[in-house]
Protein backbone atom coordinates (compact mmCIF):
# COMPACT_ATOMS: atom_id res chain seq x y z
CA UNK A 1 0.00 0.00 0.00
CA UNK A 2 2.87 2.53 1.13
CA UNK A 3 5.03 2.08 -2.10
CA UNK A 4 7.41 4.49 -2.72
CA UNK A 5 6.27 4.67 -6.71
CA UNK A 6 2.54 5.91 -5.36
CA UNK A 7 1.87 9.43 -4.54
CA UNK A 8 -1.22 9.45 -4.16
CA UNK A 9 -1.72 7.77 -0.63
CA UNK A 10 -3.64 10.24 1.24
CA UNK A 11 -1.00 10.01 4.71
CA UNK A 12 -3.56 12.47 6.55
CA UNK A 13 -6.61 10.11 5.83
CA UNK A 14 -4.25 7.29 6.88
CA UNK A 15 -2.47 9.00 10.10
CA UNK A 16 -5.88 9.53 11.23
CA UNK A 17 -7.55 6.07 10.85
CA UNK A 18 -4.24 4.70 12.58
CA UNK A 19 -4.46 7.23 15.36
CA UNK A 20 -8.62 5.99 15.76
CA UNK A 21 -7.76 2.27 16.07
CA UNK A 22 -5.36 3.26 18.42
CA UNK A 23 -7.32 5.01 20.71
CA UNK A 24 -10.20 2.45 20.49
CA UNK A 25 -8.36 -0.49 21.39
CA UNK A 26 -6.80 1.61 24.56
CA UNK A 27 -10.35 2.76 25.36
CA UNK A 28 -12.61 0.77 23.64
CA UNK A 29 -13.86 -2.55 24.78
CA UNK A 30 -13.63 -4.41 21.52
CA UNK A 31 -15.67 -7.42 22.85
CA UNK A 32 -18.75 -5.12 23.81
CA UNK A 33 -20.99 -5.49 20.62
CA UNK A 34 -23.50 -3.02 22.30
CA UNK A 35 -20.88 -0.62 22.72
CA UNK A 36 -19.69 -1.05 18.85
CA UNK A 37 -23.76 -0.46 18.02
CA UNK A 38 -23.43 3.28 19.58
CA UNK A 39 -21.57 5.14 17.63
CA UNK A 40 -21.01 5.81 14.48
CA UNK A 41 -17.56 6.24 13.54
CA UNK A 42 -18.07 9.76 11.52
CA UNK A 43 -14.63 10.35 11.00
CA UNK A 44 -13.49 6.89 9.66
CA UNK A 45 -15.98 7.13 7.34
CA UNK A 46 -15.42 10.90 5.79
CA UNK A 47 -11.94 9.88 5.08
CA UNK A 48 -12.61 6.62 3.40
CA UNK A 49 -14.82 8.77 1.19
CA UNK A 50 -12.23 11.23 1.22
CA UNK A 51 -10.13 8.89 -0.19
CA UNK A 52 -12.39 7.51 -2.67
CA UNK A 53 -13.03 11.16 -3.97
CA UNK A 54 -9.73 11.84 -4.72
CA UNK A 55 -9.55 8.75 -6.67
CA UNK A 56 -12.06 9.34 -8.23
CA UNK A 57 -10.57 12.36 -9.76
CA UNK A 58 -9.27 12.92 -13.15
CA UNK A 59 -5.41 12.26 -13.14
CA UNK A 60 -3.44 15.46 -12.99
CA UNK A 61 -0.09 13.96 -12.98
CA UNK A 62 1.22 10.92 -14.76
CA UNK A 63 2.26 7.95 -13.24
CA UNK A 64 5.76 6.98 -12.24
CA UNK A 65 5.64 3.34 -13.53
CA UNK A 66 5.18 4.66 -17.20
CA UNK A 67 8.20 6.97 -17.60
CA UNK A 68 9.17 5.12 -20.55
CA UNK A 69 10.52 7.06 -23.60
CA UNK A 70 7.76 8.25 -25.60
CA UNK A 71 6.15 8.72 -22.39
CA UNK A 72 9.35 10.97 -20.36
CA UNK A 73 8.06 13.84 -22.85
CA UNK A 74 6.13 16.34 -21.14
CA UNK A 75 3.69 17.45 -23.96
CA UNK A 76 3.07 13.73 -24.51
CA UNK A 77 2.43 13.30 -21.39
CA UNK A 78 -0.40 16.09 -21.09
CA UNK A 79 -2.18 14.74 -24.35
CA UNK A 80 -2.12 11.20 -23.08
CA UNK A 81 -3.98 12.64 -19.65
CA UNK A 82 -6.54 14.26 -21.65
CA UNK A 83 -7.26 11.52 -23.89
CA UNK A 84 -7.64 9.10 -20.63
CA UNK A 85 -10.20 11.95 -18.76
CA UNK A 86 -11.87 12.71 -22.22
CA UNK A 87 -12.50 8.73 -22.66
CA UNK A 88 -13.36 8.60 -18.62
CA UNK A 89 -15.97 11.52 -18.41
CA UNK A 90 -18.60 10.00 -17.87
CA UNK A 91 -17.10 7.13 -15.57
CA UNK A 92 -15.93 10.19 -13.38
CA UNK A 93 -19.17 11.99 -13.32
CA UNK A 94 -20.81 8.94 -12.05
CA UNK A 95 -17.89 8.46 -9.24
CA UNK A 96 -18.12 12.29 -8.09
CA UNK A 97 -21.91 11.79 -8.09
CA UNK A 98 -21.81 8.45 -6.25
CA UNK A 99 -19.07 10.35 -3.88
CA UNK A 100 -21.65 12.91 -2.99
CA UNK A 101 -24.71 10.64 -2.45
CA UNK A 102 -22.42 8.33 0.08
CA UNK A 103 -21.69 11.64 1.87
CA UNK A 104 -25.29 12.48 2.17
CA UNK A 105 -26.53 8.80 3.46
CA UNK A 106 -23.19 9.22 5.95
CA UNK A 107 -25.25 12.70 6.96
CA UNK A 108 -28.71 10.96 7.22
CA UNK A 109 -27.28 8.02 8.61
CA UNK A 110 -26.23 10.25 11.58
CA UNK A 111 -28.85 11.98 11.75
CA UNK A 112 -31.26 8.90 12.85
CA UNK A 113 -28.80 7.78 14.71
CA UNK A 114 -29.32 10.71 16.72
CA UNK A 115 -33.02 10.49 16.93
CA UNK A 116 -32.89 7.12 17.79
CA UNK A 117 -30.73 7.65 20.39
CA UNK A 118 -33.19 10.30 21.73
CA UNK A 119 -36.35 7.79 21.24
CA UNK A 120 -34.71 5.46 23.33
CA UNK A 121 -33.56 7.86 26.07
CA UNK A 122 -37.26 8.75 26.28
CA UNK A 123 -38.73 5.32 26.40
CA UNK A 124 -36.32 4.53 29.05
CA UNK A 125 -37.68 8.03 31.19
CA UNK A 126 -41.40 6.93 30.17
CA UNK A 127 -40.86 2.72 31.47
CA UNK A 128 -39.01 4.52 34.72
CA UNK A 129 -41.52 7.08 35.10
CA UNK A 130 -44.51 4.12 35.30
């Protein structure tokens, strides 16, 4: 995954998925499914789509594998990249638009988590109350 011939690992998105496992194995009680149920891990989430966004990109830069001589010229180069997104348009439209709808179930998805949460907070006050 690290390999020195790709730049385009995201090392924030990573850093910070590293730095949540961390702190949920020192805090977290992994065996507590109940626990696991409670939250919703936001922030894993946004940078998984994140990451898929900014593959989902047109390339901007070409790839280190394919320096190979026709290839090591820059203005051949630059046509080759627009000949790939020309040919990918619609393949990236679809991605950026399936990018965007994943963001807005993560959104909805956290917003009925939060209702639910208060639904069940107030059945618990109404069974106490009786």
């Amino acid at each position: 995954m690290l390999d020195g011939n790709n730049p385009d690992v995201d090392v924030d998105a990573l850093m910070a998925r590293v730095q949540h496992e961390v702190l949920r194995r020192q805090f977290g009680d992994p065996g507590d499914a109940r626990h696991a149920l409670d939250g919703i891990d936001v922030g894993a989430l946004e940078g998984l789509i994140a990451a898929a966004a900014q593959r989902a990109a047109p390339r901007s830069r070409w790839p280190a594998r394919l320096n190979i001589f026709p290839f090591t010229l820059r203005p051949v180069q630059r046509f080759c990249l627009r000949v790939l997104a020309w040919l990918f348009r619609d393949q990236q439209a679809y991605n950026a638009a399936l990018v965007q709808a994943l963001r807005e179930v993560v959104a909805v998805n956290v917003r009925l988590h939060a209702s639910q949460r208060e639904l069940d907070a107030r059945l618990r006050r109404l069974e106490s109350d009786e």
